[in-house]
N, C-alpha and C. Protein backbone atom coordinates (compact mmCIF):
# COMPACT_ATOMS: atom_id res chain seq x y z
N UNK A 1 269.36 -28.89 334.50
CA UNK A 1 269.26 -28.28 335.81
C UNK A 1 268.89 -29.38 336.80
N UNK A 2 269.66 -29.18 338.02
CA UNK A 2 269.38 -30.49 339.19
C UNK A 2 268.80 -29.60 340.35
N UNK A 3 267.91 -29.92 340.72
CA UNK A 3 267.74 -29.52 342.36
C UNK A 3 267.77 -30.81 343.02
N UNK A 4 267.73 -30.29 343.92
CA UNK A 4 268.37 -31.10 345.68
C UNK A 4 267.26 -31.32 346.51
N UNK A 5 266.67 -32.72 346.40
CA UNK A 5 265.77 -33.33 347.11
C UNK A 5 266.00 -33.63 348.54
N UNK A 6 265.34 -33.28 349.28
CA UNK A 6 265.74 -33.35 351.06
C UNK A 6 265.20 -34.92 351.50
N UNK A 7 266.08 -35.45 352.49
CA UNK A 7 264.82 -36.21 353.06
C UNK A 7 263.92 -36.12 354.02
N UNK A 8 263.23 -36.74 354.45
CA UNK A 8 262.36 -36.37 355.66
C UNK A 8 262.87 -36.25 356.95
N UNK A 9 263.38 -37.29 357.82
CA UNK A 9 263.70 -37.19 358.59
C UNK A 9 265.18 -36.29 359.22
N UNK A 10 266.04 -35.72 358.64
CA UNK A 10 266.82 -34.45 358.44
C UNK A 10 266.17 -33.17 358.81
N UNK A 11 264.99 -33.38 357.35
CA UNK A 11 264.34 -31.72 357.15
C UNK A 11 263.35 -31.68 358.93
N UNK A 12 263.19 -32.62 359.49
CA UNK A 12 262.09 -32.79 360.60
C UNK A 12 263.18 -32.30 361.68
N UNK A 13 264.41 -33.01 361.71
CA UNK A 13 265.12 -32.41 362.67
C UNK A 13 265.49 -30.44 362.70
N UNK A 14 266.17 -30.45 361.27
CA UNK A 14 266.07 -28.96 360.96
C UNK A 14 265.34 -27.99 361.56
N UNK A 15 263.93 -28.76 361.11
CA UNK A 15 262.81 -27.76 361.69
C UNK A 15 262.37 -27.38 363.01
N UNK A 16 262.83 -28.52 363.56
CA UNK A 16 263.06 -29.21 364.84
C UNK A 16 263.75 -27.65 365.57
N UNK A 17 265.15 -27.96 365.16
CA UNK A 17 265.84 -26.87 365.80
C UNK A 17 265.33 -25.26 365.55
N UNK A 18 264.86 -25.63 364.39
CA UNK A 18 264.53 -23.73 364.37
C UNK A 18 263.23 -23.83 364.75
N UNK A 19 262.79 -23.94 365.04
CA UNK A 19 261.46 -24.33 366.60
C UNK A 19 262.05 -24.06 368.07
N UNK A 20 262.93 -24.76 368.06
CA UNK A 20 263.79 -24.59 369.42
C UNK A 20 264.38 -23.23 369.42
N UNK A 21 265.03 -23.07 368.36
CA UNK A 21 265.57 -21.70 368.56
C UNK A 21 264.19 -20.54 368.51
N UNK A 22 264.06 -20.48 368.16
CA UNK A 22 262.21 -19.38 368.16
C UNK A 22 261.64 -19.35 369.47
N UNK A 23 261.97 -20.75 369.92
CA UNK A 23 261.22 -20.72 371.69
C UNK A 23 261.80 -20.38 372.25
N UNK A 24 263.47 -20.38 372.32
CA UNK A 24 264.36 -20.01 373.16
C UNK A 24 264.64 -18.40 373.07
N UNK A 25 264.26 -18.00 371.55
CA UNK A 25 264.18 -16.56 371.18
C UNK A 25 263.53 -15.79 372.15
N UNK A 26 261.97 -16.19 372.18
CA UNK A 26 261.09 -15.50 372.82
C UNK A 26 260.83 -15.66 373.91
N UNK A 27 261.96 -16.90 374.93
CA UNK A 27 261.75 -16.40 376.53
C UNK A 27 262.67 -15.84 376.42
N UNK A 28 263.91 -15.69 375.79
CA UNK A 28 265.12 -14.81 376.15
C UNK A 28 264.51 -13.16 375.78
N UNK A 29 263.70 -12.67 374.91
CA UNK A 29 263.26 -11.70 374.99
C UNK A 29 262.49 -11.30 376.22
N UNK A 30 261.63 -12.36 377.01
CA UNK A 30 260.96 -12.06 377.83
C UNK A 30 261.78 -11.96 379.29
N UNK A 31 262.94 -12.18 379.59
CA UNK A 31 264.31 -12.24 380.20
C UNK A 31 264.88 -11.15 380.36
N UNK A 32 264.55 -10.63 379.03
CA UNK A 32 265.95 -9.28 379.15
C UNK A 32 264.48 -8.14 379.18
N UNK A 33 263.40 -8.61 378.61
CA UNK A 33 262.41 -7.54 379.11
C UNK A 33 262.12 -7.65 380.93
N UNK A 34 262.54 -8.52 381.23
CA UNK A 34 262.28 -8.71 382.96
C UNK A 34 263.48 -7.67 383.48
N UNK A 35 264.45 -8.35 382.63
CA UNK A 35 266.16 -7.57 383.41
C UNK A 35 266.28 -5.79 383.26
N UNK A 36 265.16 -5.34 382.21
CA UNK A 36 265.15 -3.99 381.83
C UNK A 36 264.46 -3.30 383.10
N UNK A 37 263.63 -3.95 383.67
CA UNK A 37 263.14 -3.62 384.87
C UNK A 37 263.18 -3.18 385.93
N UNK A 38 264.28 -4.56 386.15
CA UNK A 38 264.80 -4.95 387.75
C UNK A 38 265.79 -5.93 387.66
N UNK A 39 267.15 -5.18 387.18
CA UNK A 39 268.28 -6.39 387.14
C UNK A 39 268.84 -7.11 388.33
N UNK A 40 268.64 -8.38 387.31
CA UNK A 40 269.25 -9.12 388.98
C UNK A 40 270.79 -10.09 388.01
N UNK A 41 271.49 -10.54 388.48
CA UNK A 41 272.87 -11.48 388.01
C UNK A 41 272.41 -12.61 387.65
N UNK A 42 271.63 -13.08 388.43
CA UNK A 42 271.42 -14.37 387.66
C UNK A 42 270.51 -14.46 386.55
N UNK A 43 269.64 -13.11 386.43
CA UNK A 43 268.62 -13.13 385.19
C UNK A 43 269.43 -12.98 383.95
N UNK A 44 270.65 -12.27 384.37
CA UNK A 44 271.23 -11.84 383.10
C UNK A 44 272.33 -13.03 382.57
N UNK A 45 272.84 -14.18 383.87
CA UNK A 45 273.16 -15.55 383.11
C UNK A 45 272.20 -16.62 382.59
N UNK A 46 271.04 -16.30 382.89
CA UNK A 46 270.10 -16.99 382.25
C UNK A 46 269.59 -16.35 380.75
N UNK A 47 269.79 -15.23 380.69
CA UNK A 47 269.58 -14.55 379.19
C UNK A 47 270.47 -14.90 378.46
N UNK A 48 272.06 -14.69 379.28
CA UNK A 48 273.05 -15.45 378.37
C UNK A 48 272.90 -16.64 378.23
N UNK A 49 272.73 -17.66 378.58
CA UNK A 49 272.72 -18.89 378.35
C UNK A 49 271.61 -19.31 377.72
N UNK A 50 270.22 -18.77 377.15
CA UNK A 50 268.92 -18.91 376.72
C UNK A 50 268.96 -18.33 375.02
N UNK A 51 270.04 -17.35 375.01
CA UNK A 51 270.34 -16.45 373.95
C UNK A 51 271.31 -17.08 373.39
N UNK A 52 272.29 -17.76 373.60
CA UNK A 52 273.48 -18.31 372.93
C UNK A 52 272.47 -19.87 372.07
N UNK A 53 271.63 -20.23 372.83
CA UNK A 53 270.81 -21.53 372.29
C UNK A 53 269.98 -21.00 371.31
N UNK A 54 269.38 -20.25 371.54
CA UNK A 54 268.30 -19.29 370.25
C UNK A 54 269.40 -19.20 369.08
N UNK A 55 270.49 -18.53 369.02
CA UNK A 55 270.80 -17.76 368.82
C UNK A 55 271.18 -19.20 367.65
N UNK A 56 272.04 -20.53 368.12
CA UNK A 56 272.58 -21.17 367.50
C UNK A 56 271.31 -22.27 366.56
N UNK A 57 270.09 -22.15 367.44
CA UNK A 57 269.09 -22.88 367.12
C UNK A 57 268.68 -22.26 365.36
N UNK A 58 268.45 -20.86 365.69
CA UNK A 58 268.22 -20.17 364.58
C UNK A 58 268.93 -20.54 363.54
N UNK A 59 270.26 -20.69 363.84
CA UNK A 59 271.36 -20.09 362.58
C UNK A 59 271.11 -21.42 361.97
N UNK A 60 271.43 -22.48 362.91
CA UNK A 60 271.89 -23.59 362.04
C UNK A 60 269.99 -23.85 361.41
N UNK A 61 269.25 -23.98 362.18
CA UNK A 61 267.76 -24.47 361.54
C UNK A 61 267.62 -23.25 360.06
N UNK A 62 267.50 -22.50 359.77
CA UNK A 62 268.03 -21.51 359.04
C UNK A 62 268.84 -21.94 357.91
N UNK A 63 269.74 -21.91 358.20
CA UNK A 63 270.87 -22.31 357.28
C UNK A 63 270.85 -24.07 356.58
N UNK A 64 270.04 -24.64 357.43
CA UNK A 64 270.43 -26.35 356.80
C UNK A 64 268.72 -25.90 356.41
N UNK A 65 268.41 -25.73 356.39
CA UNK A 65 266.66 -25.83 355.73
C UNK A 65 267.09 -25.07 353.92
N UNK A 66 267.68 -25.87 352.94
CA UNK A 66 268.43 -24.88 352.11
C UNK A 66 267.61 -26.44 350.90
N UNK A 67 267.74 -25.81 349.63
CA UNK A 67 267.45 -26.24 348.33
C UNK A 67 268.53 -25.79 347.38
N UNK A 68 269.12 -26.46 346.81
CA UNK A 68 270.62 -26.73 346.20
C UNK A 68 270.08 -26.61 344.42
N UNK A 69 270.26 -25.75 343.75
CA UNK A 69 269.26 -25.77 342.30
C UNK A 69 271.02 -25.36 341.78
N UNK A 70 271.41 -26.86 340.83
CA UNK A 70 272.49 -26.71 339.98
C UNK A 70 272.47 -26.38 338.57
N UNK A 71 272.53 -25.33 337.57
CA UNK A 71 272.36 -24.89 336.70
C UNK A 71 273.88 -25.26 335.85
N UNK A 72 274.76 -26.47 335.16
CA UNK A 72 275.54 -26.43 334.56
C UNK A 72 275.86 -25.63 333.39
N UNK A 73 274.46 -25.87 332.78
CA UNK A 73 274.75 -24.80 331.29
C UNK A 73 274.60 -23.92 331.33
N UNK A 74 274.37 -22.92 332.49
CA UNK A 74 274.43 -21.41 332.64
C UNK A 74 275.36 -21.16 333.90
N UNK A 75 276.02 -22.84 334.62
CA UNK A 75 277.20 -22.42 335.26
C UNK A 75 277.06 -21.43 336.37
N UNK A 76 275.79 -22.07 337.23
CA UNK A 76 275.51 -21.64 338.20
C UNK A 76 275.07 -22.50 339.44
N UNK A 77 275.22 -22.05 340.75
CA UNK A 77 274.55 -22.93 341.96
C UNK A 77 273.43 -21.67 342.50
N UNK A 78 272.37 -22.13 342.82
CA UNK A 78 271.68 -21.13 343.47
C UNK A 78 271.21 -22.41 344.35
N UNK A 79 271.41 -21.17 345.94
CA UNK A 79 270.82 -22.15 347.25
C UNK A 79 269.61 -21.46 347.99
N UNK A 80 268.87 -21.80 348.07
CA UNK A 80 267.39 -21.28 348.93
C UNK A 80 267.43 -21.60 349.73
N UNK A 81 267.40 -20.78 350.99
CA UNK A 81 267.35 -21.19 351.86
C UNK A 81 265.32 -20.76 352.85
N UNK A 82 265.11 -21.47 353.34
CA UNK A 82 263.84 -21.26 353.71
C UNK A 82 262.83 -21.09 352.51
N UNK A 83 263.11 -21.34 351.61
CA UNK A 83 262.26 -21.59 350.36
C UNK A 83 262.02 -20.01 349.85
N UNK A 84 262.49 -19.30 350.18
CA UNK A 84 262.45 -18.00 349.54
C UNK A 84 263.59 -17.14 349.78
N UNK A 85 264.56 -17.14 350.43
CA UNK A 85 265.89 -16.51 350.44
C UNK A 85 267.18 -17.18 349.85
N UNK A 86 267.66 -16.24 348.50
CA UNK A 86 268.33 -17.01 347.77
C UNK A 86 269.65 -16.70 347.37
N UNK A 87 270.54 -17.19 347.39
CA UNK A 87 271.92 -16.92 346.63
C UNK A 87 272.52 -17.67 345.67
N UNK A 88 272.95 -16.70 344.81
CA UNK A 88 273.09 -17.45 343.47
C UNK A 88 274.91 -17.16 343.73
N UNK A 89 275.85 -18.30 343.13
CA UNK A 89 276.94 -18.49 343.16
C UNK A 89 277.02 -18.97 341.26
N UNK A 90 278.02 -17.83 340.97
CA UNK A 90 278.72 -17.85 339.12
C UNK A 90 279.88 -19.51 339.56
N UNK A 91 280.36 -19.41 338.49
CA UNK A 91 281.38 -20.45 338.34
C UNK A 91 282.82 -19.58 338.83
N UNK A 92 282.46 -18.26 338.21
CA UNK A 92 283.96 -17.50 338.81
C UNK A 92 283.88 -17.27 340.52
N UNK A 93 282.64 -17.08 340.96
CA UNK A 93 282.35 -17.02 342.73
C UNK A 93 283.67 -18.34 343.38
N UNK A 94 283.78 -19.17 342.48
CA UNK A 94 283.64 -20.30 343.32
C UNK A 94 285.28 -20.91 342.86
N UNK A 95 285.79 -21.36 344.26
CA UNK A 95 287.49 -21.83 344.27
C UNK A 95 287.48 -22.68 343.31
N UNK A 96 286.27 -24.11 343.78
CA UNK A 96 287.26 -25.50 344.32
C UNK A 96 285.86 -26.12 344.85
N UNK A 97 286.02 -27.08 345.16
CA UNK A 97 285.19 -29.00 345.32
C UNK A 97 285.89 -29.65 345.57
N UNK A 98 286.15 -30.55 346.65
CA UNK A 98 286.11 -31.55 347.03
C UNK A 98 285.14 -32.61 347.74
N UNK A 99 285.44 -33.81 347.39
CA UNK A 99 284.12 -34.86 347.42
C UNK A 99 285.17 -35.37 349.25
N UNK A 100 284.28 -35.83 350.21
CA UNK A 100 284.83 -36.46 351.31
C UNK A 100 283.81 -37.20 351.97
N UNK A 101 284.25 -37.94 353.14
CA UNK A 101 283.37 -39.01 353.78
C UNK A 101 283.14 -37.90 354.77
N UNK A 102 281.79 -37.61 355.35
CA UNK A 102 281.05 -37.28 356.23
C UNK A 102 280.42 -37.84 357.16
N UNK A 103 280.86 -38.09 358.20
CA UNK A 103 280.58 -38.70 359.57
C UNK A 103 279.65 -37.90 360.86
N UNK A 104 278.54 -38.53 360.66
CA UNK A 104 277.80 -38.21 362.73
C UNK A 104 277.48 -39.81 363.02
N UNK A 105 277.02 -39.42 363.94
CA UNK A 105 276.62 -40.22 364.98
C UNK A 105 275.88 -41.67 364.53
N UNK A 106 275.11 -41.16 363.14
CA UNK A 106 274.21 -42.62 362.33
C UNK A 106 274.74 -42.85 361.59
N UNK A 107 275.76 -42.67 360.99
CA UNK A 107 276.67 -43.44 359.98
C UNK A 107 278.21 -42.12 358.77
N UNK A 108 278.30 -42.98 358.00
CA UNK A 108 279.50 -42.24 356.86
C UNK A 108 278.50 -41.89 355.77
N UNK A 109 278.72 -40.93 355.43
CA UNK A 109 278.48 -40.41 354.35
C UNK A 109 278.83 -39.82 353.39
N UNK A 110 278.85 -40.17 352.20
CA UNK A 110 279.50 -38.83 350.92
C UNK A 110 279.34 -37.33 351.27
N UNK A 111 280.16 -36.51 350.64
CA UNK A 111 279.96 -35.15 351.34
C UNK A 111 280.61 -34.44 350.25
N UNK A 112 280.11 -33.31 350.02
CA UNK A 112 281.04 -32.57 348.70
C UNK A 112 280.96 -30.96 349.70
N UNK A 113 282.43 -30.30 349.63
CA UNK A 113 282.78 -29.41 350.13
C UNK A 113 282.83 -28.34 349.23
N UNK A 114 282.29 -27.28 349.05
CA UNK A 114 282.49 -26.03 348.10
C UNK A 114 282.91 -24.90 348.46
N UNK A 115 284.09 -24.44 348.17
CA UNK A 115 284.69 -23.05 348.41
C UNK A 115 284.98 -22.17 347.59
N UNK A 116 283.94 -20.82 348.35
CA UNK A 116 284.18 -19.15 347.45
C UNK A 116 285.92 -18.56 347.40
N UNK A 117 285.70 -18.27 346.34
CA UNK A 117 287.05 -17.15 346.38
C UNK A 117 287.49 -16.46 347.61
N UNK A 118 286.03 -16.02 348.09
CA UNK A 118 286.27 -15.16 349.54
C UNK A 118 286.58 -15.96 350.84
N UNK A 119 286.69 -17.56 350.75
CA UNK A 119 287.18 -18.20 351.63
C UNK A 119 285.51 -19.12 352.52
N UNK A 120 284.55 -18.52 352.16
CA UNK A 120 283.27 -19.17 352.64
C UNK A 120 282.95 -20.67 351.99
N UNK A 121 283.09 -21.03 353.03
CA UNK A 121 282.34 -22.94 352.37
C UNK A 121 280.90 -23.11 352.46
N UNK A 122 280.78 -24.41 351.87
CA UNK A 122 279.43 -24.83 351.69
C UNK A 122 279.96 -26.09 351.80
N UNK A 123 278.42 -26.74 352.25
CA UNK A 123 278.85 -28.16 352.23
C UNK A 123 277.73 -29.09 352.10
N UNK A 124 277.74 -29.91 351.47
CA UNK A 124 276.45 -31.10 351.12
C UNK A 124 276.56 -32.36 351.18
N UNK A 125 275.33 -32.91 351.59
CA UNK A 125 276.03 -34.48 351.97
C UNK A 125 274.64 -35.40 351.78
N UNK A 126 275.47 -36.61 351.33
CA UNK A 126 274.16 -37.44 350.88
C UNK A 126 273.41 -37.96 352.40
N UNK A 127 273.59 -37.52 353.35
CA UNK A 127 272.68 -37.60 354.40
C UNK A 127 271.56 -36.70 354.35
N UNK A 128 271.63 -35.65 353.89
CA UNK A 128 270.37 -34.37 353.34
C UNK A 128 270.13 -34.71 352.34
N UNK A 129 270.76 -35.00 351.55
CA UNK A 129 270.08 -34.98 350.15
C UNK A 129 269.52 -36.53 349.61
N UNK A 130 268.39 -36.01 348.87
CA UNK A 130 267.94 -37.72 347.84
C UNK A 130 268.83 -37.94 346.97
N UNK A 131 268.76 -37.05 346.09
CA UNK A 131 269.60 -37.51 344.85
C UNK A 131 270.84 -36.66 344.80
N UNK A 132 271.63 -37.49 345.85
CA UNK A 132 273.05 -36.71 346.10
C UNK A 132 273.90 -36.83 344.48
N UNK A 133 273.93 -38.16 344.09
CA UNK A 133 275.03 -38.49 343.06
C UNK A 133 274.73 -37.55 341.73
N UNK A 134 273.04 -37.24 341.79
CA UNK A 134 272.80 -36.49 340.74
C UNK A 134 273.52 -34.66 340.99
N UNK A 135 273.36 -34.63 342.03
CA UNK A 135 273.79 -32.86 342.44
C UNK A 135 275.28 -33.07 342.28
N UNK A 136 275.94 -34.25 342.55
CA UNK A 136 277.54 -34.46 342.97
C UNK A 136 277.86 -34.15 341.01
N UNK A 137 277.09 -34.64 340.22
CA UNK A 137 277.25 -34.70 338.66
C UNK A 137 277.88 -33.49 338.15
N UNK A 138 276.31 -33.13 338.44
CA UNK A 138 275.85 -31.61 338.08
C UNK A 138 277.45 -30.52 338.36
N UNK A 139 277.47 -30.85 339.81
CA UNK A 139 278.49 -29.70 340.27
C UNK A 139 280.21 -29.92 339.54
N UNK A 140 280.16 -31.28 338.90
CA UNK A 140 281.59 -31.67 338.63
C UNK A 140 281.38 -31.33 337.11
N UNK A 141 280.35 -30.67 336.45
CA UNK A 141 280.03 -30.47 335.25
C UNK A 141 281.19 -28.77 334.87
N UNK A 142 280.61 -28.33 335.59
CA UNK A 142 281.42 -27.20 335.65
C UNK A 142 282.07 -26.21 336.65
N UNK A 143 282.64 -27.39 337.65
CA UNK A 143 283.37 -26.53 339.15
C UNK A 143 284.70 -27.64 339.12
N UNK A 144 285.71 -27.28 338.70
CA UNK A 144 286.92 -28.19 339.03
C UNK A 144 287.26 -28.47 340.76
N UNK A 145 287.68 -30.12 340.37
CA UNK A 145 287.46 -30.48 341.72
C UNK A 145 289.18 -29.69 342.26
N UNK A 146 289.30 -29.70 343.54
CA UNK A 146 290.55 -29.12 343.62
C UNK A 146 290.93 -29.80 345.22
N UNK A 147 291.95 -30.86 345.42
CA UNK A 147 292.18 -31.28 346.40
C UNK A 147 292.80 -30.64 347.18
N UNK A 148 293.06 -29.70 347.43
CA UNK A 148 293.85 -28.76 348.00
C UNK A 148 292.81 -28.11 349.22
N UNK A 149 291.22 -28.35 348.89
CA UNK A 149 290.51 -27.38 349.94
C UNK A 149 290.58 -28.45 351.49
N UNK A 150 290.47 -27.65 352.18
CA UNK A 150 290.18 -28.20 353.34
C UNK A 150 289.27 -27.89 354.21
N UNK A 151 287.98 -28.39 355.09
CA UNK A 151 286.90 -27.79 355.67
C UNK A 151 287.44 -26.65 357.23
N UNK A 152 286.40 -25.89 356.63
CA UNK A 152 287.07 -24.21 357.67
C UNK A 152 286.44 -24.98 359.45
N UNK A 153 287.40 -25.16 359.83
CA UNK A 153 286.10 -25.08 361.24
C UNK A 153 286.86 -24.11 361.84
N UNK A 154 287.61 -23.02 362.03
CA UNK A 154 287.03 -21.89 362.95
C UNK A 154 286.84 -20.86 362.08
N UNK A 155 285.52 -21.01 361.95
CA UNK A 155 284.71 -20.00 361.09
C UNK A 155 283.92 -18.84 362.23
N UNK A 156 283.76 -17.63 361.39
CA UNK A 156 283.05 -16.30 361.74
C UNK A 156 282.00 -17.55 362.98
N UNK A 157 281.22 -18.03 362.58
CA UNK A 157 280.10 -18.51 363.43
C UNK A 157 280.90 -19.21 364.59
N UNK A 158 282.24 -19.80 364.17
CA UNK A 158 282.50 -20.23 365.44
C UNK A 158 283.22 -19.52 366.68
N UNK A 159 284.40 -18.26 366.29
CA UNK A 159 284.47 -17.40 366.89
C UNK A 159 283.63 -16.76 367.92
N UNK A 160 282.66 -16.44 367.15
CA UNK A 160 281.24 -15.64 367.48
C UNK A 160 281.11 -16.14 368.59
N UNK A 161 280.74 -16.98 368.75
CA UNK A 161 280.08 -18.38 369.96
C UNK A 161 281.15 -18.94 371.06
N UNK A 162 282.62 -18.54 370.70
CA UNK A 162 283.66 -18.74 371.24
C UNK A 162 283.84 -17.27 372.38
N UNK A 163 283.75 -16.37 371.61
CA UNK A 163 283.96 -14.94 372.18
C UNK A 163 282.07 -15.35 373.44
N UNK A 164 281.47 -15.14 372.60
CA UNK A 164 280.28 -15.21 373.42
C UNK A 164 280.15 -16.08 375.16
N UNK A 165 280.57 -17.27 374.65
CA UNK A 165 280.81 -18.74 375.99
C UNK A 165 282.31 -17.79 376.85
N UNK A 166 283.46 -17.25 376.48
CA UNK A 166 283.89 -16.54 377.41
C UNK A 166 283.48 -15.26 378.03
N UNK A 167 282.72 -14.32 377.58
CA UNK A 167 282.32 -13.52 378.07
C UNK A 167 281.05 -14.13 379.28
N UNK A 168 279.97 -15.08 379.04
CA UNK A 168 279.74 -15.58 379.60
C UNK A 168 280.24 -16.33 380.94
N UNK A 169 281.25 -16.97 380.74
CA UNK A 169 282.39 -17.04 381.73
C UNK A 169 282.74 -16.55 382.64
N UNK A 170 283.34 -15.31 381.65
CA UNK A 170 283.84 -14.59 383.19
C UNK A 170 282.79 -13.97 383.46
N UNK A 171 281.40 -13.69 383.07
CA UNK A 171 280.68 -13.24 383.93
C UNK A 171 280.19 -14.27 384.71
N UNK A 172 280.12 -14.71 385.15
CA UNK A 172 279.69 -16.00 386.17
C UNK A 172 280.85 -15.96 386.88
N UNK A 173 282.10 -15.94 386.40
CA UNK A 173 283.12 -15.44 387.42
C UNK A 173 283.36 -14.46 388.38
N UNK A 174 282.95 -13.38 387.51
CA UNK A 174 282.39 -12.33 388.07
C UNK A 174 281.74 -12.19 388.94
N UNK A 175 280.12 -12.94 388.72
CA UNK A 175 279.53 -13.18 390.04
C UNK A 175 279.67 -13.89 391.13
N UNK A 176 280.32 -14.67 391.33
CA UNK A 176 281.13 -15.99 392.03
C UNK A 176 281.82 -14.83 392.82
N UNK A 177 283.01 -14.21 392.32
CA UNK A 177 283.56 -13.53 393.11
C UNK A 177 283.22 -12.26 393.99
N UNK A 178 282.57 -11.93 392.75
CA UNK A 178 281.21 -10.63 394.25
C UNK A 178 280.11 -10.38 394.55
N UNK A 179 280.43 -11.95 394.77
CA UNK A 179 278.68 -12.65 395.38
C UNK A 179 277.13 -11.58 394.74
N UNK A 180 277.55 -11.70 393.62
CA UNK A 180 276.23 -11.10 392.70
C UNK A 180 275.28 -12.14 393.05
């Protein structure tokens, strides 16, 4: 069995953001408790725009705050996320792996891509992780690699946030045009 050692400065940013998102949570609550009041147009583009940051702060601080526990001989991945919310993934859950170079802003990195049957990815990269080559092992123990996957980017989360920034839009358009 392998688990997935974080490093520090990652897990600090992580936390980072879901801090940000929590703060941005609770003036945007205090926003739309103002707007329940006494609506005004611009309170309610400031809720939108305070709420779309919470909203993304959360997900991603949330979601990358995760512990990667590879089980080969029982042919399992289980991921924790926040150290107590967990999902366990079978060998049949799961398409496909591919290993790729992962790029931001501080450098390239190894990156291994994992895809469910149901079309949901995962993704890991020796920029989060300590002992990437050991988890990269583990997972090639019993998940065939399959070059064929390719990383989803317009995913449910990105839609979401897509639909959201236009509705936003035209409401500001909206107000523009009748001088809300």
């Amino acid at each position: 069995m392998e688990k997935s050692k974080a490093k520090i400065g990652p897990t600090l940013l992580k936390l980072f953001l879901l801090l940000l998102g929590t703060a941005f949570a609770i003036f945007s609550t205090m926003i739309l408790n103002n707007l329940l009041e006494d609506f005004e147009f611009i309170g309610l583009t400031v809720f939108l725009m305070f709420s779309i940051i919470a909203f993304m702060g959360l997900y991603f601080g949330t979601t990358s705050l995760r512990t990667v526990i590879i089980d080969p001989e029982r042919k399992l991945i289980n991921i924790v996320y926040l150290w107590f919310w967990r999902t366990t993934l079978t060998e049949s859950d799961i398409k496909g792996y591919i290993t790729y170079p992962f790029s931001n802003n501080i450098g390239t990195y190894q990156g291994i891509l994992i895809e469910l049957q149901n079309g949901k990815q995962f993704q890991l990269s020796e920029f989060d992780i300590k002992n990437f080559s050991n988890i990269k092992e583990a997972i090639s123990k019993f998940i065939h690699q399959n070059s064929q996957l390719k990383l989803n980017i317009w995913t449910n989360l990105n839609k979401f946030a897509f639909v959201y920034m236009g509705i936003f839009i035209a409401l500001l358009g909206l107000g523009k045009l009748f001088g809300w």
